[in-house]
PDB file of N, CA and C in Angstrom:
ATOM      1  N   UNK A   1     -11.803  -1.713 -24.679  1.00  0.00           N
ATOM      2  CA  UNK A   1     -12.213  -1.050 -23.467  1.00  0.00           C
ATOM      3  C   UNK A   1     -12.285  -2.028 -22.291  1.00  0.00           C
ATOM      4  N   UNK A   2     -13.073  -3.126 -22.927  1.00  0.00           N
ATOM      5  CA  UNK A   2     -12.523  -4.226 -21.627  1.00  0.00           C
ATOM      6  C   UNK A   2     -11.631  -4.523 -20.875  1.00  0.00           C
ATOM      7  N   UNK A   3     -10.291  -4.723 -22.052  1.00  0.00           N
ATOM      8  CA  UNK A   3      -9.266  -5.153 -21.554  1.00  0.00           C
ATOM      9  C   UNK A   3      -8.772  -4.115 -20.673  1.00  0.00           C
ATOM     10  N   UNK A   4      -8.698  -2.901 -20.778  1.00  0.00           N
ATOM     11  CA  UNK A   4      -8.348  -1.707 -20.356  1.00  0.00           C
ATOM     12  C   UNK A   4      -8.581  -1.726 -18.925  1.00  0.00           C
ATOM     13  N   UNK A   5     -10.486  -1.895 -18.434  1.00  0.00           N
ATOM     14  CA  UNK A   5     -10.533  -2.072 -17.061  1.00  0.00           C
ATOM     15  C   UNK A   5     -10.522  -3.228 -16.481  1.00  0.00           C
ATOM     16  N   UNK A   6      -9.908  -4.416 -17.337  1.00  0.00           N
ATOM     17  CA  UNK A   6      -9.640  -5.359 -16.607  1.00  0.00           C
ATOM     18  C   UNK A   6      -8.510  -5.108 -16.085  1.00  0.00           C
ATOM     19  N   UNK A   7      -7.089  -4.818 -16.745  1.00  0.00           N
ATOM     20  CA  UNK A   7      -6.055  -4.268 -16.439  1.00  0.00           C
ATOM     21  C   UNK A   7      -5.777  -3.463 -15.210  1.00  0.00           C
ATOM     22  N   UNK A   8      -6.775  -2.144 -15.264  1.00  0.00           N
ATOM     23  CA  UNK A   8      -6.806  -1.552 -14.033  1.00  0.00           C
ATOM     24  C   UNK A   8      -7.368  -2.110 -12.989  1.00  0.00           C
ATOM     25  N   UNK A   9      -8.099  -3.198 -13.122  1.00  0.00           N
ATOM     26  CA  UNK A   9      -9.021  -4.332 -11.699  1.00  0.00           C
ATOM     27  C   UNK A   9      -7.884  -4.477 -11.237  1.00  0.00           C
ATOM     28  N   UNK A  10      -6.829  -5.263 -12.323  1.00  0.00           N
ATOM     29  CA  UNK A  10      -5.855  -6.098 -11.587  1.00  0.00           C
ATOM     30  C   UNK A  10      -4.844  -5.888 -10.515  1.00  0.00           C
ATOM     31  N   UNK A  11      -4.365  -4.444 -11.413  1.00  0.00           N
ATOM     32  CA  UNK A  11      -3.667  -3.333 -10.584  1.00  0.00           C
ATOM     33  C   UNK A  11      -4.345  -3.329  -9.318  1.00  0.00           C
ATOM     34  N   UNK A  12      -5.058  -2.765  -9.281  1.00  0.00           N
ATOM     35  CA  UNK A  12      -5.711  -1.987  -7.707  1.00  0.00           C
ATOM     36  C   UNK A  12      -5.879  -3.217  -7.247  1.00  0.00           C
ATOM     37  N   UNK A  13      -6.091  -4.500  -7.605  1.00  0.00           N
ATOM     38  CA  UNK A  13      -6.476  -5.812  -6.308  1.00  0.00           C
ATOM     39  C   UNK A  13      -4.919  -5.789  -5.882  1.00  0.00           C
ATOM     40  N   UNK A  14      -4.109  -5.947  -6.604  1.00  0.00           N
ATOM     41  CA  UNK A  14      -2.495  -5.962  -6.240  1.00  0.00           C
ATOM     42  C   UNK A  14      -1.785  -5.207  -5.756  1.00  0.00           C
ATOM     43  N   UNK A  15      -2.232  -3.602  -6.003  1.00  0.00           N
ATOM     44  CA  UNK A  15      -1.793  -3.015  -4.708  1.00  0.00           C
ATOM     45  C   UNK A  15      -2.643  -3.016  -3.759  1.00  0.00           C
ATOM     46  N   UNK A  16      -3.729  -3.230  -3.650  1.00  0.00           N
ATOM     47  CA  UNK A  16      -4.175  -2.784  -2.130  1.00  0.00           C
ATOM     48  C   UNK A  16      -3.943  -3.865  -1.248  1.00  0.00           C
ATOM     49  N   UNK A  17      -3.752  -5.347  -2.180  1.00  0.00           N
ATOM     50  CA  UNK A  17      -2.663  -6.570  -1.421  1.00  0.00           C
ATOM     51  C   UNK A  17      -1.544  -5.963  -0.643  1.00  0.00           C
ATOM     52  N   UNK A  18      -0.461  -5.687  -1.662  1.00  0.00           N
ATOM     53  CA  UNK A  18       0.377  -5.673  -1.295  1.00  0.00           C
ATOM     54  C   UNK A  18       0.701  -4.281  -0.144  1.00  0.00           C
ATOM     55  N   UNK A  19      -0.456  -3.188  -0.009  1.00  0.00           N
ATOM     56  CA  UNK A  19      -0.246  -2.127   0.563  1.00  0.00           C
ATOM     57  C   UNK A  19      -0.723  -2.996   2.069  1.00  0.00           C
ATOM     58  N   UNK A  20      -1.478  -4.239   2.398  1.00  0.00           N
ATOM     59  CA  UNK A  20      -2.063  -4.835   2.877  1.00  0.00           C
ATOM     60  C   UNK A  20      -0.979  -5.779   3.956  1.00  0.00           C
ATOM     61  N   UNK A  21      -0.598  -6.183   2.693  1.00  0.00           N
ATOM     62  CA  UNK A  21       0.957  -7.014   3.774  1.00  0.00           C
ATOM     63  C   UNK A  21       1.867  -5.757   4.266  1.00  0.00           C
ATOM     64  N   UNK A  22       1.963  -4.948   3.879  1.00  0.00           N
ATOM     65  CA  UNK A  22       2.981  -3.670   4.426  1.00  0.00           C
ATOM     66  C   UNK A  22       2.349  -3.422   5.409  1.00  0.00           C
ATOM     67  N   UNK A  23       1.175  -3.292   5.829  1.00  0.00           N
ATOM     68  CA  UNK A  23       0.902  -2.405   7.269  1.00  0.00           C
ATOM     69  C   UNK A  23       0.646  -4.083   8.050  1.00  0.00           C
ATOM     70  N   UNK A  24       0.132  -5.194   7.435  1.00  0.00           N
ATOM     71  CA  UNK A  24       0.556  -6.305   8.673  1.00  0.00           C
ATOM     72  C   UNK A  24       1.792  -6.702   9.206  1.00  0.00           C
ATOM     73  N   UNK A  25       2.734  -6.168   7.949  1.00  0.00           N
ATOM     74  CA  UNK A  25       4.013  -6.063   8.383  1.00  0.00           C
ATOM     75  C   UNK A  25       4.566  -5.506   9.520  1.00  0.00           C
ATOM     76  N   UNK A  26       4.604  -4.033   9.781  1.00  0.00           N
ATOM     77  CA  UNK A  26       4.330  -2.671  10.238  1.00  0.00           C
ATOM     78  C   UNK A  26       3.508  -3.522  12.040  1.00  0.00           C
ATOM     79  N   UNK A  27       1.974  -3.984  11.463  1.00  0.00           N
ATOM     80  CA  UNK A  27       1.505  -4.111  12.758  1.00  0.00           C
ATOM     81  C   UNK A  27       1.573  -5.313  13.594  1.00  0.00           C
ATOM     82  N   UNK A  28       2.159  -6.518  12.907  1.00  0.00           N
ATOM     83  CA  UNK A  28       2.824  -7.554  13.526  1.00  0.00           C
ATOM     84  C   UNK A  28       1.569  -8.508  14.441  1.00  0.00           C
ATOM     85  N   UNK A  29       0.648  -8.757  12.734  1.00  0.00           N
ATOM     86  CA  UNK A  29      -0.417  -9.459  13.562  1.00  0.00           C
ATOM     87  C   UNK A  29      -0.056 -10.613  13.937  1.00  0.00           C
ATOM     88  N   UNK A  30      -0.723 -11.310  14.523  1.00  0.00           N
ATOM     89  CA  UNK A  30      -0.525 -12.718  15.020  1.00  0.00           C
ATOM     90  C   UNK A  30      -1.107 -13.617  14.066  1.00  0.00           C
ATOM     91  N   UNK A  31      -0.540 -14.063  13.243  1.00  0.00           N
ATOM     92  CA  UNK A  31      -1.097 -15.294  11.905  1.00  0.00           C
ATOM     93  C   UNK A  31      -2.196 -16.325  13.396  1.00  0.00           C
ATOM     94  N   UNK A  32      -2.383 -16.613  14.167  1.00  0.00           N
ATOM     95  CA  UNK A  32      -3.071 -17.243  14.988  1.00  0.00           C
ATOM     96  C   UNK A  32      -4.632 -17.223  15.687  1.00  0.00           C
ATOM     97  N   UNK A  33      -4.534 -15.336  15.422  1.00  0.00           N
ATOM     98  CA  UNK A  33      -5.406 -14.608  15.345  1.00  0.00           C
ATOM     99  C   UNK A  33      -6.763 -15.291  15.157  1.00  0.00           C
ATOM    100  N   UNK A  34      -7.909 -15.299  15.569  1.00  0.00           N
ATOM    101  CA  UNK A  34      -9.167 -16.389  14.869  1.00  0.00           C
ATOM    102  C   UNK A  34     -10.002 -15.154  13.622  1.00  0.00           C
ATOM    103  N   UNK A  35      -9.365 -13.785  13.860  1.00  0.00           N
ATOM    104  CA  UNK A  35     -10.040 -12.811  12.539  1.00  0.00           C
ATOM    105  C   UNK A  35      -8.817 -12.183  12.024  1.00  0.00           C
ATOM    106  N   UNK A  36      -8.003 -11.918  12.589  1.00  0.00           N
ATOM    107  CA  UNK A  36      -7.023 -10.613  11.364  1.00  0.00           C
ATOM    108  C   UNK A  36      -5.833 -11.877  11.525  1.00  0.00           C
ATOM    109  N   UNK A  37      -5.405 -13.216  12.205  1.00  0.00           N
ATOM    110  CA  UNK A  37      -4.772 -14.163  11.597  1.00  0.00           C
ATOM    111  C   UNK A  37      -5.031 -14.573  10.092  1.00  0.00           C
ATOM    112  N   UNK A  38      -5.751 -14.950   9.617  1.00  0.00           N
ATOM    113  CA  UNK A  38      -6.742 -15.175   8.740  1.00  0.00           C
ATOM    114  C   UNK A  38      -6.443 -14.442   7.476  1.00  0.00           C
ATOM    115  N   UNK A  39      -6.975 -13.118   7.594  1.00  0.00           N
ATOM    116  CA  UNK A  39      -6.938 -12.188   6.637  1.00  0.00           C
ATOM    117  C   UNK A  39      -5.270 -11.880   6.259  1.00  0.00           C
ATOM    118  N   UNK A  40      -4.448 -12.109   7.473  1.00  0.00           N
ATOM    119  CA  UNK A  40      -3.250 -12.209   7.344  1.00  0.00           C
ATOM    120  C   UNK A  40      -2.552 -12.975   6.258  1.00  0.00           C
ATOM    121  N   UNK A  41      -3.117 -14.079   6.939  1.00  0.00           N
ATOM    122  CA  UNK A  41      -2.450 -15.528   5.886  1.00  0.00           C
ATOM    123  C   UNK A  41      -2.935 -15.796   4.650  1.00  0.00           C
ATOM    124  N   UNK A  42      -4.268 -15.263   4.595  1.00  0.00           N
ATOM    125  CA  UNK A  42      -4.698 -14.768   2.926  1.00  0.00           C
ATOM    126  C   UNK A  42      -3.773 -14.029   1.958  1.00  0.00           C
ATOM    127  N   UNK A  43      -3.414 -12.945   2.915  1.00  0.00           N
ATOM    128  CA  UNK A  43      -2.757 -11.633   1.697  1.00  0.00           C
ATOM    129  C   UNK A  43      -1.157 -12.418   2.027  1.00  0.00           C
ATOM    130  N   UNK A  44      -0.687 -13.153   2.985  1.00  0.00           N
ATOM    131  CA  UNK A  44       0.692 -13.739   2.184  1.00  0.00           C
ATOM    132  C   UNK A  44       0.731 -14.558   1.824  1.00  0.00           C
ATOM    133  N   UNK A  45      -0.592 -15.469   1.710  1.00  0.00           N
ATOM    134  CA  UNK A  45      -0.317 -16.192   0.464  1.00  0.00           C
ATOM    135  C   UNK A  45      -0.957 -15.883  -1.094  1.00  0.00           C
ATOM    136  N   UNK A  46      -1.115 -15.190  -1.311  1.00  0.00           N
ATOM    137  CA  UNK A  46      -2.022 -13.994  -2.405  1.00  0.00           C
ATOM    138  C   UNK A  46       0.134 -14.040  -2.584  1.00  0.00           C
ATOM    139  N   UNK A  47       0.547 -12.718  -2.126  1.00  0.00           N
ATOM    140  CA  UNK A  47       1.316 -12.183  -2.589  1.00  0.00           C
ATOM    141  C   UNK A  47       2.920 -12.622  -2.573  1.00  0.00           C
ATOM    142  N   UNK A  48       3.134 -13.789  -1.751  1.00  0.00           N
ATOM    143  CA  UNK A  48       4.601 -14.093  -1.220  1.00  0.00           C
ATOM    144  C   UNK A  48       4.933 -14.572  -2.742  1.00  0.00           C
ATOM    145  N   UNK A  49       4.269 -15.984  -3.576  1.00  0.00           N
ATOM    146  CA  UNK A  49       4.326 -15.948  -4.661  1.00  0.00           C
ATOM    147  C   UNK A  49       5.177 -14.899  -5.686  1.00  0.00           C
ATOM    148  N   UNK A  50       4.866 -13.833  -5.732  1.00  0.00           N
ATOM    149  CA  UNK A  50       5.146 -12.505  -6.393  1.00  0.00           C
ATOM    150  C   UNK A  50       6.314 -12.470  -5.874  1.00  0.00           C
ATOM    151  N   UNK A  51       6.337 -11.864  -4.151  1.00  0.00           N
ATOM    152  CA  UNK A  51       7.744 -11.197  -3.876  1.00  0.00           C
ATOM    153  C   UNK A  51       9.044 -11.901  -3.384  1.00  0.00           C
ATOM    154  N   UNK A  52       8.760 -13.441  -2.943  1.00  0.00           N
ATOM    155  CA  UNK A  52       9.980 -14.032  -3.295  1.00  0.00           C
ATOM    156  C   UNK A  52      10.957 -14.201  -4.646  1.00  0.00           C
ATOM    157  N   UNK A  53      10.790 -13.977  -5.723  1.00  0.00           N
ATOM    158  CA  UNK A  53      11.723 -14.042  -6.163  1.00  0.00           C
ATOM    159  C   UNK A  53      12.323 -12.711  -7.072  1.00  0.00           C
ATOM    160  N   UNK A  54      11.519 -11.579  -6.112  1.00  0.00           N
ATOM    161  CA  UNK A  54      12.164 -10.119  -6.186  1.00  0.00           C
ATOM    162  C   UNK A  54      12.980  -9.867  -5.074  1.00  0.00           C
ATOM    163  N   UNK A  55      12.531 -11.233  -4.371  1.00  0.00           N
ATOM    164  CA  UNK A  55      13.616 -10.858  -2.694  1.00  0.00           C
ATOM    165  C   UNK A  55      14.915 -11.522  -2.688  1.00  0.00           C
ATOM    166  N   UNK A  56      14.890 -12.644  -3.842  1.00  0.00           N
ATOM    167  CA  UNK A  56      16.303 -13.360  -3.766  1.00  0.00           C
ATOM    168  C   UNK A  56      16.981 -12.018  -4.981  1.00  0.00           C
ATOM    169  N   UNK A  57      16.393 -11.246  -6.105  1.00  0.00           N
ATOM    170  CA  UNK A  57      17.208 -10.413  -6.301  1.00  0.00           C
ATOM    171  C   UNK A  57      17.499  -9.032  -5.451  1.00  0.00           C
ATOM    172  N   UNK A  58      16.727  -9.097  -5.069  1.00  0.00           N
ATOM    173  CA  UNK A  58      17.218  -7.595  -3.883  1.00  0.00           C
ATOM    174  C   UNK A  58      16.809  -8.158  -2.549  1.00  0.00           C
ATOM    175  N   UNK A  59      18.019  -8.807  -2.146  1.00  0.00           N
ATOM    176  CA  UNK A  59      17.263  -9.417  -0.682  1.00  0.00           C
ATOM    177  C   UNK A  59      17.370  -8.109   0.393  1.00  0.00           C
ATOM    178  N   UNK A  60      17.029  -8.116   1.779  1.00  0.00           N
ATOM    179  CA  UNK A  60      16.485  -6.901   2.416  1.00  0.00           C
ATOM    180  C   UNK A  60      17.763  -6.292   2.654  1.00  0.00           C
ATOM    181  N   UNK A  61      17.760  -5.333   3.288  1.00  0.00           N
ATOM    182  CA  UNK A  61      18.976  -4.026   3.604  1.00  0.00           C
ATOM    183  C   UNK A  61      18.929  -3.555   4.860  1.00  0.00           C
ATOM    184  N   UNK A  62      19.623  -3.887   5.700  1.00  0.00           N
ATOM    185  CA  UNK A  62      19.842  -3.433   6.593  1.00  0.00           C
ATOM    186  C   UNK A  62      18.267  -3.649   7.711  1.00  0.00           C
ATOM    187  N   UNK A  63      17.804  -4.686   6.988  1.00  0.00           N
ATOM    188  CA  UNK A  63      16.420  -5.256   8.035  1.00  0.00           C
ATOM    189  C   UNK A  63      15.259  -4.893   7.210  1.00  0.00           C
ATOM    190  N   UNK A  64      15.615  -3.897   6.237  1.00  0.00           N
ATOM    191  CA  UNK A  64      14.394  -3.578   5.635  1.00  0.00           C
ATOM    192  C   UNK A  64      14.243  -4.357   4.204  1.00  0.00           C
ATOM    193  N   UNK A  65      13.064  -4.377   3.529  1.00  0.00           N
ATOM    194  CA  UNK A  65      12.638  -4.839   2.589  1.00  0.00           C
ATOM    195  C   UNK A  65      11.974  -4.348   1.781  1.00  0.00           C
ATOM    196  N   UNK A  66      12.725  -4.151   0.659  1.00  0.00           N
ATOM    197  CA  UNK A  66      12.504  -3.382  -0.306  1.00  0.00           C
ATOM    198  C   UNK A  66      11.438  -3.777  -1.611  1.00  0.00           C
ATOM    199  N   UNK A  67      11.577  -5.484  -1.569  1.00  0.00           N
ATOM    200  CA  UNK A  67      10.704  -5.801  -2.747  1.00  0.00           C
ATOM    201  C   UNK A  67       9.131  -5.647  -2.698  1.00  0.00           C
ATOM    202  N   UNK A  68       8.733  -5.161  -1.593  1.00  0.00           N
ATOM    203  CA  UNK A  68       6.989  -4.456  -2.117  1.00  0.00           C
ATOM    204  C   UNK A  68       6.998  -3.253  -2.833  1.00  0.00           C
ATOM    205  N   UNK A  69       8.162  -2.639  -2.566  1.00  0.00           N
ATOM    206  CA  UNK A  69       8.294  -1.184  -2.918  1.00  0.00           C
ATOM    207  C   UNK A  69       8.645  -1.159  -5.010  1.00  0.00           C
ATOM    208  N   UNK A  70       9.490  -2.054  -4.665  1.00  0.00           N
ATOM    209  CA  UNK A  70       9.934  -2.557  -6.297  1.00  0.00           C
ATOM    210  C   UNK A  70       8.605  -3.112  -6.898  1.00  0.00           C
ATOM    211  N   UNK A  71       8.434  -3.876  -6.603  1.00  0.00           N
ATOM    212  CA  UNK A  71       6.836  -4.567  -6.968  1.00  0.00           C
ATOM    213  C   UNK A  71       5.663  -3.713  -7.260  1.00  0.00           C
ATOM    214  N   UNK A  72       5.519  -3.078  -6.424  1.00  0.00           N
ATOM    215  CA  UNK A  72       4.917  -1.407  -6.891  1.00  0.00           C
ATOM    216  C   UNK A  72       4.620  -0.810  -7.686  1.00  0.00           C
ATOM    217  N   UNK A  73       6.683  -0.390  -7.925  1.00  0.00           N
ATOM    218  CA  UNK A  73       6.491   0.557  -9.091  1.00  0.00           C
ATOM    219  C   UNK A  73       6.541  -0.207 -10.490  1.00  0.00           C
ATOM    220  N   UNK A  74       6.732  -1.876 -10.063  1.00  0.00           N
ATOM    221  CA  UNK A  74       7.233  -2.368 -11.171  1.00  0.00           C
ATOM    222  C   UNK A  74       5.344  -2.452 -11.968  1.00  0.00           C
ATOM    223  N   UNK A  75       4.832  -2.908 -11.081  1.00  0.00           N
ATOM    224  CA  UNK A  75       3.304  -2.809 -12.190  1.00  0.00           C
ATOM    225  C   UNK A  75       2.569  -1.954 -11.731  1.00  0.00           C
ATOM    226  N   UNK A  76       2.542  -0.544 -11.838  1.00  0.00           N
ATOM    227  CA  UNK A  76       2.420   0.905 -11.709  1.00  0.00           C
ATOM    228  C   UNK A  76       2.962   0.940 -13.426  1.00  0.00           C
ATOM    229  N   UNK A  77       4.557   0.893 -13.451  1.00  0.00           N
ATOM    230  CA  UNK A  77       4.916   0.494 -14.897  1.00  0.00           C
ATOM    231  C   UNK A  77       4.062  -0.336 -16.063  1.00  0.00           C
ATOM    232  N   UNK A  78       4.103  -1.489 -15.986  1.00  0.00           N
ATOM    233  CA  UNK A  78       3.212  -2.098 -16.750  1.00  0.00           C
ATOM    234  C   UNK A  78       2.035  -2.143 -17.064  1.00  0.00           C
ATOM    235  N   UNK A  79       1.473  -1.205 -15.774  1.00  0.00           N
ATOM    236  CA  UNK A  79      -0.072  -0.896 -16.036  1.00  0.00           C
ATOM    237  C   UNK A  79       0.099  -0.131 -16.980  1.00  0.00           C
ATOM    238  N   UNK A  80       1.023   1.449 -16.740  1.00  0.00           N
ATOM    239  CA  UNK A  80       0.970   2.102 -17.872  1.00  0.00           C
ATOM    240  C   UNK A  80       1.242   1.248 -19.360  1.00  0.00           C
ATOM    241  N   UNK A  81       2.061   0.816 -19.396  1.00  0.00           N
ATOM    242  CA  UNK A  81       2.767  -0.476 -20.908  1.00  0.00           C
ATOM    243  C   UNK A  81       1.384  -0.250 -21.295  1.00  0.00           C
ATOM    244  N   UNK A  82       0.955  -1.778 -20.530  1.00  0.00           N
ATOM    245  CA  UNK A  82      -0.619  -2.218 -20.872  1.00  0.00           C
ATOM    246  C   UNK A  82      -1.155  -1.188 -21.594  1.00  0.00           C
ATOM    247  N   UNK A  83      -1.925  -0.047 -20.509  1.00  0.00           N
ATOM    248  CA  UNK A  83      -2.854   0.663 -20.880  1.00  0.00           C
ATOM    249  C   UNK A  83      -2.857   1.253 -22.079  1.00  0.00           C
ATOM    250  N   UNK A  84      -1.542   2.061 -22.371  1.00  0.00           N
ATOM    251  CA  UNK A  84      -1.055   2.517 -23.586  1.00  0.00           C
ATOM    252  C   UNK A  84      -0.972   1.857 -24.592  1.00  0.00           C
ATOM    253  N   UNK A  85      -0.938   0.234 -25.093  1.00  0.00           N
ATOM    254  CA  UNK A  85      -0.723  -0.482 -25.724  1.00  0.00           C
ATOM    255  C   UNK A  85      -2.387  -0.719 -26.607  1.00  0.00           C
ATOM    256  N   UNK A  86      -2.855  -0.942 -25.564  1.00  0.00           N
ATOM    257  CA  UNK A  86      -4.318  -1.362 -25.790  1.00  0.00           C
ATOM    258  C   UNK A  86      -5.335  -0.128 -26.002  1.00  0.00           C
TER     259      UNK A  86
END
């Protein structure tokens, strides 16, 4: 049972990261910022880790960028694995 909601902790800290860099994306904070710089440069360095090397396999398209979206569903997936496993 532990492992179970540790699993789901992990999930939800990782998307609400990564749902996190999508709208700083979107709102084009200023990393310089003295409060939402900050919180900025937290969540890409939290998550760039992760999505660089989903970006050298699907690098962006036509300006857009697809590997948060992949990243997503990819442990959305594995949560289920996990959960079901355990």
């Amino acid at each position: 049972m532990f492992l179970i909601t540790l699993v789901n902790a992990i999930y939800w800290l990782l998307l609400i990261l990564f749902l996190a860099r999508m709208v700083i994306s979107f709102a084009r904070i200023d990393p310089y910022d003295p409060t939402w710089g900050r919180l900025a440069q937290l969540v890409y360095q939290v998550t760039e880790p992760i999505m660089e090397p989903v970006r050298r396999l699907v690098p962006p398209q036509g300006g857009l960028d697809f590997s948060p979206l992949i990243i997503l569903l990819g442990l959305a997936a594995l949560r289920m694995i996990l959960v079901s496993l355990l």
